[in-house]
N, C-alpha and C. Protein backbone atom coordinates (compact mmCIF):
# COMPACT_ATOMS: atom_id res chain seq x y z
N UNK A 1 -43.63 -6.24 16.45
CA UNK A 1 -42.24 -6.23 16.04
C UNK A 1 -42.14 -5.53 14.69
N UNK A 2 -41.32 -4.77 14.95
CA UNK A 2 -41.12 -3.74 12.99
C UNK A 2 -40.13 -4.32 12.72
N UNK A 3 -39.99 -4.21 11.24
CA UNK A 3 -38.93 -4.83 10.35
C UNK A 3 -39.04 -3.63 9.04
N UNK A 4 -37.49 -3.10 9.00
CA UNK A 4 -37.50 -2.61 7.96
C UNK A 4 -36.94 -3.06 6.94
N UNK A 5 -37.61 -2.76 5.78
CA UNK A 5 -37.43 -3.67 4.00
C UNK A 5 -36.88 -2.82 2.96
N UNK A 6 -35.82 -3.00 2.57
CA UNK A 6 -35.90 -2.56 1.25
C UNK A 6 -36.46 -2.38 0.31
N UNK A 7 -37.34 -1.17 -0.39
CA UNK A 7 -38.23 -1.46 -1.36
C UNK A 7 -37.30 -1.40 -2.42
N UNK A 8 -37.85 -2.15 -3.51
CA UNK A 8 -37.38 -2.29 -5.01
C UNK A 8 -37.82 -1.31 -5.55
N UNK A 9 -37.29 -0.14 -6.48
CA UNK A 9 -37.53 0.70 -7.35
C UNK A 9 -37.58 -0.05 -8.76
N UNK A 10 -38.84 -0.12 -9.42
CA UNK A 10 -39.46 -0.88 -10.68
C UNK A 10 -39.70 0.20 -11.86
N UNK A 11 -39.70 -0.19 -12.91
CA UNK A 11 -39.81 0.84 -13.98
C UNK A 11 -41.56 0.49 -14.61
N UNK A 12 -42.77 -0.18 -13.51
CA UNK A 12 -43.86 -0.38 -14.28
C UNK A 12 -44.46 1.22 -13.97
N UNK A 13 -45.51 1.15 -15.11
CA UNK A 13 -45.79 2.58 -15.11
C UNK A 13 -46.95 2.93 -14.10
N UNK A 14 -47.27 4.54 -14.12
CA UNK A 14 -48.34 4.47 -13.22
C UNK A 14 -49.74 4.00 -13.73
N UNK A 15 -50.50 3.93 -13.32
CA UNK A 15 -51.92 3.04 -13.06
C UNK A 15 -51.62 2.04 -14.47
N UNK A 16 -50.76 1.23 -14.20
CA UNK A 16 -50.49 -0.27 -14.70
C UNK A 16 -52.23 -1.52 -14.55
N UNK A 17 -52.15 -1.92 -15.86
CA UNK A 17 -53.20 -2.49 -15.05
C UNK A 17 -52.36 -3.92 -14.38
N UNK A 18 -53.75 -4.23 -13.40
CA UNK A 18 -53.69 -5.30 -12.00
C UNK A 18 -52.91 -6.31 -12.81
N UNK A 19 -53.07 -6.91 -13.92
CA UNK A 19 -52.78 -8.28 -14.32
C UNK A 19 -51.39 -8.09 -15.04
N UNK A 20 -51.06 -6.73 -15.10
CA UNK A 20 -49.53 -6.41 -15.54
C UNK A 20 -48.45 -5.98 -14.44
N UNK A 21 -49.37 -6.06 -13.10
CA UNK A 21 -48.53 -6.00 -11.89
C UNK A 21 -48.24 -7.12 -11.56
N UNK A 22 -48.92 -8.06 -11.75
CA UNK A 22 -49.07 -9.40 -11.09
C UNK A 22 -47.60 -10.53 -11.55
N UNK A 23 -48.20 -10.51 -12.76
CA UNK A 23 -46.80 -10.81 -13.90
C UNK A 23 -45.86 -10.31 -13.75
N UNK A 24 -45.51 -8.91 -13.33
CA UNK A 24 -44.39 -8.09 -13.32
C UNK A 24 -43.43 -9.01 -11.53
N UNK A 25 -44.91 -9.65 -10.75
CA UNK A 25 -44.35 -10.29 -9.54
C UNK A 25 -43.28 -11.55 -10.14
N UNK A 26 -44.07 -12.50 -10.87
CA UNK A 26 -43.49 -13.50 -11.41
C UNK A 26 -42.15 -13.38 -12.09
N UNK A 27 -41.82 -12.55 -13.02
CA UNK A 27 -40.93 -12.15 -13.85
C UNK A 27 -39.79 -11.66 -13.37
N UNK A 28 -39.82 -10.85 -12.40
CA UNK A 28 -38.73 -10.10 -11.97
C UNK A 28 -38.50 -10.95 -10.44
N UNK A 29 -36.52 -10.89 -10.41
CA UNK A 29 -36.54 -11.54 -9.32
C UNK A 29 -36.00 -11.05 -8.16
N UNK A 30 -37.13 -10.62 -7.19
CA UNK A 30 -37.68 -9.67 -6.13
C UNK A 30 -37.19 -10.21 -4.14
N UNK A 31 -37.09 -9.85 -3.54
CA UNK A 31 -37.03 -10.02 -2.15
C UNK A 31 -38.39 -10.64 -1.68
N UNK A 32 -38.68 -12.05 -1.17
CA UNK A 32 -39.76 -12.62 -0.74
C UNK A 32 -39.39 -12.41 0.86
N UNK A 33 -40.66 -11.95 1.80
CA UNK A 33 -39.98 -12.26 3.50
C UNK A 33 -41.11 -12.87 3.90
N UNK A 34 -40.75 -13.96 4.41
CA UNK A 34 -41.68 -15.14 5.06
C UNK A 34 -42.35 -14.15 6.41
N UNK A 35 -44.01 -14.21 6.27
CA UNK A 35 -44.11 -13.46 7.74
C UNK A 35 -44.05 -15.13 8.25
N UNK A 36 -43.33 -15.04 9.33
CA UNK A 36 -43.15 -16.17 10.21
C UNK A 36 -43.44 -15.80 11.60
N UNK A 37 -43.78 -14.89 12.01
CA UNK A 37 -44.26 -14.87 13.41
C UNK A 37 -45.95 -14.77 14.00
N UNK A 38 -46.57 -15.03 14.99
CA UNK A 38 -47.68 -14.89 15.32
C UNK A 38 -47.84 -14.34 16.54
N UNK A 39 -48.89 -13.46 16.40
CA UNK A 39 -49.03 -12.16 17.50
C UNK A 39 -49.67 -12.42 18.47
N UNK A 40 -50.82 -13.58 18.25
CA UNK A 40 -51.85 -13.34 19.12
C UNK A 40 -51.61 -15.15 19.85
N UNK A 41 -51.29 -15.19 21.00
CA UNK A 41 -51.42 -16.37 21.71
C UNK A 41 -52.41 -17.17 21.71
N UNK A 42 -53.53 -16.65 21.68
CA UNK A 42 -55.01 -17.35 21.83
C UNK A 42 -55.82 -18.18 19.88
N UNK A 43 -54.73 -17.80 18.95
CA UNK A 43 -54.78 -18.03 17.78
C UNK A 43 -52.88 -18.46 17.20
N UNK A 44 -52.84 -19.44 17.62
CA UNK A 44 -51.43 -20.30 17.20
C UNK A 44 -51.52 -20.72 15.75
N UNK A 45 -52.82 -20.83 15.08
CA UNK A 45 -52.34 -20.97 13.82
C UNK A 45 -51.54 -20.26 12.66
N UNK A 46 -50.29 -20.41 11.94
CA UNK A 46 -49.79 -19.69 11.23
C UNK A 46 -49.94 -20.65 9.99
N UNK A 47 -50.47 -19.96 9.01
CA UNK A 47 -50.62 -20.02 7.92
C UNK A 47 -49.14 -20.28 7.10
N UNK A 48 -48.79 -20.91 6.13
CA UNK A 48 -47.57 -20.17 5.16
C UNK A 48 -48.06 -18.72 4.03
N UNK A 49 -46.65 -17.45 4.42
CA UNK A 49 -47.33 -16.74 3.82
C UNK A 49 -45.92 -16.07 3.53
N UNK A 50 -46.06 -15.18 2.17
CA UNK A 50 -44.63 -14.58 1.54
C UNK A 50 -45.29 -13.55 0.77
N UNK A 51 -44.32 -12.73 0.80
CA UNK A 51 -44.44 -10.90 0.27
C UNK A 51 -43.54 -10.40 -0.88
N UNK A 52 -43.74 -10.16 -1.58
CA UNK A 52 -42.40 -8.45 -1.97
C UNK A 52 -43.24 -7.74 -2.21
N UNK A 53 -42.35 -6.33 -2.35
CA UNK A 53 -42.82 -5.43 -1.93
C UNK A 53 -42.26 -4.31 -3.45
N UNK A 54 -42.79 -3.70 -4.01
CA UNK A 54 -41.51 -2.24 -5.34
C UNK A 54 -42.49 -1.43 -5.11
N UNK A 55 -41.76 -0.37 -5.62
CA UNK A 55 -42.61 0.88 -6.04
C UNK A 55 -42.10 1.31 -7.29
N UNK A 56 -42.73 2.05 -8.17
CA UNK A 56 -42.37 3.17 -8.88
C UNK A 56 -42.55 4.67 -8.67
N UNK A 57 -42.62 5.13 -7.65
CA UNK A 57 -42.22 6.31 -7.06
C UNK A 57 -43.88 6.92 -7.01
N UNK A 58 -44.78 6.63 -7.56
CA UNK A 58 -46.12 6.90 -7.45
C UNK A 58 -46.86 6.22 -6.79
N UNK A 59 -46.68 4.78 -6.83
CA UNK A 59 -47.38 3.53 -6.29
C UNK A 59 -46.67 2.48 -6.08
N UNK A 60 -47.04 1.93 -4.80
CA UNK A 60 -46.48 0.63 -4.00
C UNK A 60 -47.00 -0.94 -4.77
N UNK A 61 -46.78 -2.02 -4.85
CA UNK A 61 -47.08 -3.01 -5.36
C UNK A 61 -47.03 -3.97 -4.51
N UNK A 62 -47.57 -4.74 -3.99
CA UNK A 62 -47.30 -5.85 -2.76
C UNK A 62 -48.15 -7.12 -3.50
N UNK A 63 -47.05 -8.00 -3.13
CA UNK A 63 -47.93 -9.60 -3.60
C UNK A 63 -47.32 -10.22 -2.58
N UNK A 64 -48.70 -10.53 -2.22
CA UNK A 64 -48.91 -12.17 -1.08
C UNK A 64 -49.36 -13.49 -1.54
N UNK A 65 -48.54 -14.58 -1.28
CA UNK A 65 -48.61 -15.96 -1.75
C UNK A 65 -48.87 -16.57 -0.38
N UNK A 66 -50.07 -17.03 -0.19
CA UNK A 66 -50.11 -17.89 0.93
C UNK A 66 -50.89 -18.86 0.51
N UNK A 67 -50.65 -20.09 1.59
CA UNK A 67 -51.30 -21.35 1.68
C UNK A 67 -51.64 -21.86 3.20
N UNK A 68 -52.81 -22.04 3.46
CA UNK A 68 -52.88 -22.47 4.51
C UNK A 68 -54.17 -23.73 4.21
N UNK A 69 -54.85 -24.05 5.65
CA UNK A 69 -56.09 -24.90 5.72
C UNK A 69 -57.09 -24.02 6.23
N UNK A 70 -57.94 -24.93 5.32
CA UNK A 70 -59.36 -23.82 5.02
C UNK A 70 -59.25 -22.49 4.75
N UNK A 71 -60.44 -22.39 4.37
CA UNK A 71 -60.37 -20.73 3.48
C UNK A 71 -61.90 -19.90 3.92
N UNK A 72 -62.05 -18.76 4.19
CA UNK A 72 -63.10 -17.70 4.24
C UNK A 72 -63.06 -16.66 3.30
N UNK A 73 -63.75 -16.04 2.81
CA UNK A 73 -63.96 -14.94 2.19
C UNK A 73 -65.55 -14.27 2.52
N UNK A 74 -66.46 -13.83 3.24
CA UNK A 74 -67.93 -13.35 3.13
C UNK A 74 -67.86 -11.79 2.87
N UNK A 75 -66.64 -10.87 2.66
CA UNK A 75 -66.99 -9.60 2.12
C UNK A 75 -66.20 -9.55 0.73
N UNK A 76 -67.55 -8.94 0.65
CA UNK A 76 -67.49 -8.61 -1.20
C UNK A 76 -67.15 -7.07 -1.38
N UNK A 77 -67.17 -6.38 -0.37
CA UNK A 77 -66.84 -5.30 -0.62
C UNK A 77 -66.14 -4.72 0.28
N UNK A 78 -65.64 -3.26 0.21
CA UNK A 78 -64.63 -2.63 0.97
C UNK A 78 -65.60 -1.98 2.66
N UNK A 79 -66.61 -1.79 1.96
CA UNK A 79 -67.62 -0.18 3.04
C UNK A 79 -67.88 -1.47 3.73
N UNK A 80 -67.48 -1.50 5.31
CA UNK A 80 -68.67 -2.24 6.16
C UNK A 80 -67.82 -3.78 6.54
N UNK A 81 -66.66 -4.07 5.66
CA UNK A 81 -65.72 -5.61 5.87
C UNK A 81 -64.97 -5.52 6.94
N UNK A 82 -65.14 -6.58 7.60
CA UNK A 82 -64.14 -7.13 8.81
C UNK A 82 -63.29 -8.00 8.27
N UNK A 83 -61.99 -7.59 7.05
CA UNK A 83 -61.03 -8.85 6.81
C UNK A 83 -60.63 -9.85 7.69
N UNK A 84 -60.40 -8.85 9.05
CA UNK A 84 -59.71 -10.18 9.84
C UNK A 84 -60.44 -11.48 10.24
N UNK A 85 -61.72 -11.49 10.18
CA UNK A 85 -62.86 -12.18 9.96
C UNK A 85 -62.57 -13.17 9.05
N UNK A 86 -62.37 -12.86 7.59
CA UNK A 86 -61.69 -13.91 7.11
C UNK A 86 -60.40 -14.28 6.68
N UNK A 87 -60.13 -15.03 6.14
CA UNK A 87 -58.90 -15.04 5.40
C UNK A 87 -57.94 -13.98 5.00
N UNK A 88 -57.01 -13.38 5.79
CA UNK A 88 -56.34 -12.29 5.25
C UNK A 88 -54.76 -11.61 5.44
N UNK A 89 -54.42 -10.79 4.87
CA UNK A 89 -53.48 -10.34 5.51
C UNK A 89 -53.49 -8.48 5.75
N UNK A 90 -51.95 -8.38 5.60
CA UNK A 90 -51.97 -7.10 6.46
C UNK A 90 -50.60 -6.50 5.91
N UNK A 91 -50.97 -5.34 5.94
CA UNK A 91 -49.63 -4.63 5.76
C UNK A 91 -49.43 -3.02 6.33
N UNK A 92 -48.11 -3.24 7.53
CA UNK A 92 -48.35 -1.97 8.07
C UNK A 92 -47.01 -1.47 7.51
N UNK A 93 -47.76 -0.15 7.89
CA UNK A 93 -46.20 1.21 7.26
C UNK A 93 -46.21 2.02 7.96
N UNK A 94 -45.02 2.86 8.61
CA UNK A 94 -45.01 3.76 9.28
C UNK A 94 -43.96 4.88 8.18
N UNK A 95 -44.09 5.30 7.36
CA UNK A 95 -43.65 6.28 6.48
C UNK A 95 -42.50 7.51 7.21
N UNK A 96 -43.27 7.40 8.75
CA UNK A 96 -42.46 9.16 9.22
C UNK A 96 -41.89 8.47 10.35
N UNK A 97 -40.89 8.26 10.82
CA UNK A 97 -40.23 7.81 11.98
C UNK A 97 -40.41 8.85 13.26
N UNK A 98 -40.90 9.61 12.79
CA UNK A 98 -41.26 10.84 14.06
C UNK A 98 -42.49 11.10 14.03
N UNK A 99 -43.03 9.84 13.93
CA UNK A 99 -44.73 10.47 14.28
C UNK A 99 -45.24 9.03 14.56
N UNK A 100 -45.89 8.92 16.03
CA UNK A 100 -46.53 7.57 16.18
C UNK A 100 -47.56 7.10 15.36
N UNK A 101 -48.02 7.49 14.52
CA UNK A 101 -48.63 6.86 13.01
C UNK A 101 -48.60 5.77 12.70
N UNK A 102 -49.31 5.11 12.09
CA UNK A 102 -48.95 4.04 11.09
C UNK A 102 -50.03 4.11 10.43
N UNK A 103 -49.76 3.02 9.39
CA UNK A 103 -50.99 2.56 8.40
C UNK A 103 -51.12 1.22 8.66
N UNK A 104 -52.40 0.76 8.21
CA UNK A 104 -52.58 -0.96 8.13
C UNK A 104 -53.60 -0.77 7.24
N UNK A 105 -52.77 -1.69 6.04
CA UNK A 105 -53.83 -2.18 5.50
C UNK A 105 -54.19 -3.20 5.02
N UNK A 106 -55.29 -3.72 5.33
CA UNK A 106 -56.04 -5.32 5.91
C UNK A 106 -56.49 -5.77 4.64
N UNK A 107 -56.05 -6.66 3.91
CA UNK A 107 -56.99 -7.18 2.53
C UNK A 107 -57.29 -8.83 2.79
N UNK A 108 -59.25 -8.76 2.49
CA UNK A 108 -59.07 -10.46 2.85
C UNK A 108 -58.60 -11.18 1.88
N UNK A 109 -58.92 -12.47 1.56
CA UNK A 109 -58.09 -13.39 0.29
C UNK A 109 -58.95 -13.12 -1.07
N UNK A 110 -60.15 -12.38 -0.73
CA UNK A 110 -60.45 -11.94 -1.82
C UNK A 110 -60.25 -10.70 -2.74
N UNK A 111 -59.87 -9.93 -1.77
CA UNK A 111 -59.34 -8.24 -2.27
C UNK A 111 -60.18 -7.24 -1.29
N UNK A 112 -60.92 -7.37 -0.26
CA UNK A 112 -61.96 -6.76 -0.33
C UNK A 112 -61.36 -6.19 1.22
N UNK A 113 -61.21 -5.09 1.94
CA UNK A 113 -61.02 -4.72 2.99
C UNK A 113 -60.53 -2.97 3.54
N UNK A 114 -59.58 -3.02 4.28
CA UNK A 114 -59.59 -1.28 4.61
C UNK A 114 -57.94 -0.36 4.58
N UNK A 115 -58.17 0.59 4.73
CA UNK A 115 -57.06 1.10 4.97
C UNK A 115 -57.13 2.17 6.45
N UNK A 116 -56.58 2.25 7.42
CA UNK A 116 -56.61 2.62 8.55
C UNK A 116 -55.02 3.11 9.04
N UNK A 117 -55.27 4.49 9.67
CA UNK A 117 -54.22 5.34 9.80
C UNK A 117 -54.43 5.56 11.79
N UNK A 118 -53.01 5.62 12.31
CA UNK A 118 -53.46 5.64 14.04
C UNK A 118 -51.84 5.46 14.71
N UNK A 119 -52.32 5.71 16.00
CA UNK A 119 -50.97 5.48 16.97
C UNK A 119 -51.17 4.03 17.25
N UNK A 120 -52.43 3.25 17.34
CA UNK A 120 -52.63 1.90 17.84
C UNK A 120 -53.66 1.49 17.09
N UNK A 121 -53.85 0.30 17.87
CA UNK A 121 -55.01 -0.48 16.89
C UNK A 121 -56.60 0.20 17.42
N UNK A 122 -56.21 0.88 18.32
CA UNK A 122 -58.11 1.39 19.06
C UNK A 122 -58.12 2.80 18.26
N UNK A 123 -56.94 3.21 17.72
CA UNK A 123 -57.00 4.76 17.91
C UNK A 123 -57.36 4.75 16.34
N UNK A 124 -57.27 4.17 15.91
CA UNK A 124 -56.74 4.27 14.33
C UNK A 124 -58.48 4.72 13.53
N UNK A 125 -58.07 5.73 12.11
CA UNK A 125 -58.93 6.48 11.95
C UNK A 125 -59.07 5.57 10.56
N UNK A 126 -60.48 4.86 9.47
CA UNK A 126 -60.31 4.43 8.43
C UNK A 126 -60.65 5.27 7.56
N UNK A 127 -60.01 4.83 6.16
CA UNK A 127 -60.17 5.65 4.75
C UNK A 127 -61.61 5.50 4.17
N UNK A 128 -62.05 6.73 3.66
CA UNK A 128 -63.31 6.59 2.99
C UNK A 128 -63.22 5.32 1.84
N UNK A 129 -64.66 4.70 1.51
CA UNK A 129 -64.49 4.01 0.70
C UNK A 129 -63.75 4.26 -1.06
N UNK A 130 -64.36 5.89 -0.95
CA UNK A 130 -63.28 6.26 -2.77
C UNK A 130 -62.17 6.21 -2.41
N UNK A 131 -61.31 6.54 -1.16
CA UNK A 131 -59.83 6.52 -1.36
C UNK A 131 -59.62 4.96 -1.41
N UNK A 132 -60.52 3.78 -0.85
CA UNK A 132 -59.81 2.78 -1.06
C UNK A 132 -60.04 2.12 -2.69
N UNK A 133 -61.29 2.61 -3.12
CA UNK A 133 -61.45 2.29 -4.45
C UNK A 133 -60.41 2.73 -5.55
N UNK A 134 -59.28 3.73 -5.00
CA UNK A 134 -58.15 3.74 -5.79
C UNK A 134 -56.86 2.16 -5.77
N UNK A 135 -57.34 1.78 -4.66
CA UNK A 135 -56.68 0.63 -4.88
C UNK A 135 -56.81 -0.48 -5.71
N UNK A 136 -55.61 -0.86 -6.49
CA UNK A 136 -56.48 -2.08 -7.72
C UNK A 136 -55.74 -2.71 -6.76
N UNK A 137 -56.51 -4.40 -7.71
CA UNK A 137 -56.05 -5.41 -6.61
C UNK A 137 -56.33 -6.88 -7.58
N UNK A 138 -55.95 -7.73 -7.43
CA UNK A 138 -56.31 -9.11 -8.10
C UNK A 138 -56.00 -10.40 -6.88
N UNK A 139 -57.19 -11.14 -6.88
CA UNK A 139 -56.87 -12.93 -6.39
C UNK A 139 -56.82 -13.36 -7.27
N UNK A 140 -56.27 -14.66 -6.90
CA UNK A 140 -56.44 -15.55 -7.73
C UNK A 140 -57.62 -16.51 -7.61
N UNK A 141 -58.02 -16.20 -6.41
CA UNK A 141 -59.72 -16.44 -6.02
C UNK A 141 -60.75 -16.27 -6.48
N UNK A 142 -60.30 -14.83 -7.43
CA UNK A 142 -61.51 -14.30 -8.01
C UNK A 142 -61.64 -12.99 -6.69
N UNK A 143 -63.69 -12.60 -6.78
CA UNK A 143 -63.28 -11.47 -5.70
C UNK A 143 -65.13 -11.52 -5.42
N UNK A 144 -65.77 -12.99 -5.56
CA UNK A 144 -66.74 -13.33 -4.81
C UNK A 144 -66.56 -14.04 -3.66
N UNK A 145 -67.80 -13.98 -2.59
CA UNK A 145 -67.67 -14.71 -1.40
C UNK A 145 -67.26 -15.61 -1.78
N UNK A 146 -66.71 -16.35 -0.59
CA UNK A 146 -66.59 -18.04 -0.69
C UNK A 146 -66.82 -18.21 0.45
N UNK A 147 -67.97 -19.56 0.79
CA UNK A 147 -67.80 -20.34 2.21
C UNK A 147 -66.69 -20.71 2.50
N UNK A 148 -66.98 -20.82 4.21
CA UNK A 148 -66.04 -21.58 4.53
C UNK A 148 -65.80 -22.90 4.35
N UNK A 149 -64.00 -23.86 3.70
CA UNK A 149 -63.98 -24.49 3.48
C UNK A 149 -62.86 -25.50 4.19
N UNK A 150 -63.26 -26.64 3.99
CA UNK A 150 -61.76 -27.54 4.53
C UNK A 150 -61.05 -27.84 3.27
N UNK A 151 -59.77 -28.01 3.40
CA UNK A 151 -58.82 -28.49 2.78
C UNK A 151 -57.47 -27.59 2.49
N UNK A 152 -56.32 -27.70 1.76
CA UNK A 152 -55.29 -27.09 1.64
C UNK A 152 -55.56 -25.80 0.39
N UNK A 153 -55.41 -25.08 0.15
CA UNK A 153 -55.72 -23.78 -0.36
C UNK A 153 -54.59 -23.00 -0.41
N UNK A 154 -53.96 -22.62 -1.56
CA UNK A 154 -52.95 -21.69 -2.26
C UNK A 154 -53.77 -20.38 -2.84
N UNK A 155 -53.41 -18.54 -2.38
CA UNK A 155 -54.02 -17.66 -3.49
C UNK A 155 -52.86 -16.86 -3.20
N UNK A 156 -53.25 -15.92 -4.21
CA UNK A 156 -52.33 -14.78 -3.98
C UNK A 156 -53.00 -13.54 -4.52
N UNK A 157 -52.61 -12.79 -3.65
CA UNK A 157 -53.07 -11.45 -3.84
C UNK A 157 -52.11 -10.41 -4.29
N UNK A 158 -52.23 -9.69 -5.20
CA UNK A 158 -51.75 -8.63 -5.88
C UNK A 158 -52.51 -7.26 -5.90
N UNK A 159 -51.89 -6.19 -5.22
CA UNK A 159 -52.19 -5.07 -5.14
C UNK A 159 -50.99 -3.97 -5.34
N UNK A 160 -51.57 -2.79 -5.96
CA UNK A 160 -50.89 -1.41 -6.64
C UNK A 160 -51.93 -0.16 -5.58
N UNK A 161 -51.28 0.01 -4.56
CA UNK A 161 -51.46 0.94 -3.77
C UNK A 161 -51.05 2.37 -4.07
N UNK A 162 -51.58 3.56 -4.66
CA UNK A 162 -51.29 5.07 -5.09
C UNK A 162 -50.33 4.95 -3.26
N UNK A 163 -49.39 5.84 -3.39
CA UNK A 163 -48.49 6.32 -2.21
C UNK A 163 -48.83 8.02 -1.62
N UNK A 164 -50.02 8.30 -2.43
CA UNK A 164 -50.78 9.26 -1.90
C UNK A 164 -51.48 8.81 -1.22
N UNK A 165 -51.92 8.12 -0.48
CA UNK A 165 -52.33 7.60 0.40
C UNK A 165 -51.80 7.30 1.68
N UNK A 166 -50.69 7.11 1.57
CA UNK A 166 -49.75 7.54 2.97
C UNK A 166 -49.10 8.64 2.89
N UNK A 167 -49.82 9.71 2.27
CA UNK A 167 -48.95 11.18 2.36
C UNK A 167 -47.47 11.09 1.59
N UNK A 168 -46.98 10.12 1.03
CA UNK A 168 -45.90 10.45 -0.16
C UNK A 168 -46.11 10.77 -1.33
């Protein structure tokens, strides 16, 4: 299901650092959209989870606040991670309305995951690891493994995505 969003036009500058994006979430008062739906039948659990979304015309900014039960994190890094594996979310974009394209890009609860361009989920081609190392990013997790754990668990993730990266 697509949903289109209004992005917020923000006056933070380009390559802001991570912890002045993050704040810039808190401070300013932004469009949150509950993802409330679940895709996959065979996995009924939905997490609580909330977004906004700005740009400053160079780079995208996305913060996710979720809470769910139990928590994963086992990649520490971008080359070689299966986010959906653990704890994570997602964010797709289709930039050109005339081109079956999209982007997804998968970050687990620690920061650590991919960026992938395609008509579908089989077709889809991923970004070298330097283009994703342009992405900054902050948990509140931190951005080492963590076992898996029981109990109730709040993080949030903050990321400043360059928009050269989806060809804008």
């Amino acid at each position: 299901m697509c949903k289109s969003l209004k992005v917020f036009h923000c006056s933070l500058p380009e390559g802001a650092e991570i912890n002045v994006v993050r704040d810039f979430f808190a401070a300013t008062p932004l469009q949150w959209e509950e993802i409330s739906c679940v895709n996959w039948e065979q996995y009924p659990y939905r997490p609580e989870v909330s977004f906004a979304v700005a740009h400053n015309g160079t780079e995208m900014f996305i913060q996710y606040k979720v809470k769910e039960t139990g928590i994963r994190a086992v990649y520490e890094k971008d080359e070689g991670s299966m986010p959906w594996t653990d704890s994570c979310v997602e964010f797709f974009l289709s930039p050109d309305p005339a081109s079956p394209d999209y982007f997804n890009l998968e970050m687990n609860c620690i920061g650590h995951g991919l960026l992938a361009k395609g008509p579908d989920r089989h077709s889809r081609t991923g970004f070298p690891p330097e283009a994703l190392a342009a992405i900054r990013r902050h948990s509140t997790l931190g951005c080492k493994s963590l076992s898996s754990a029981d109990g109730e668990y709040e993080w949030t993730l903050t990321l400043a995505v360059p928009l050269s990266l989806y060809g804008i």
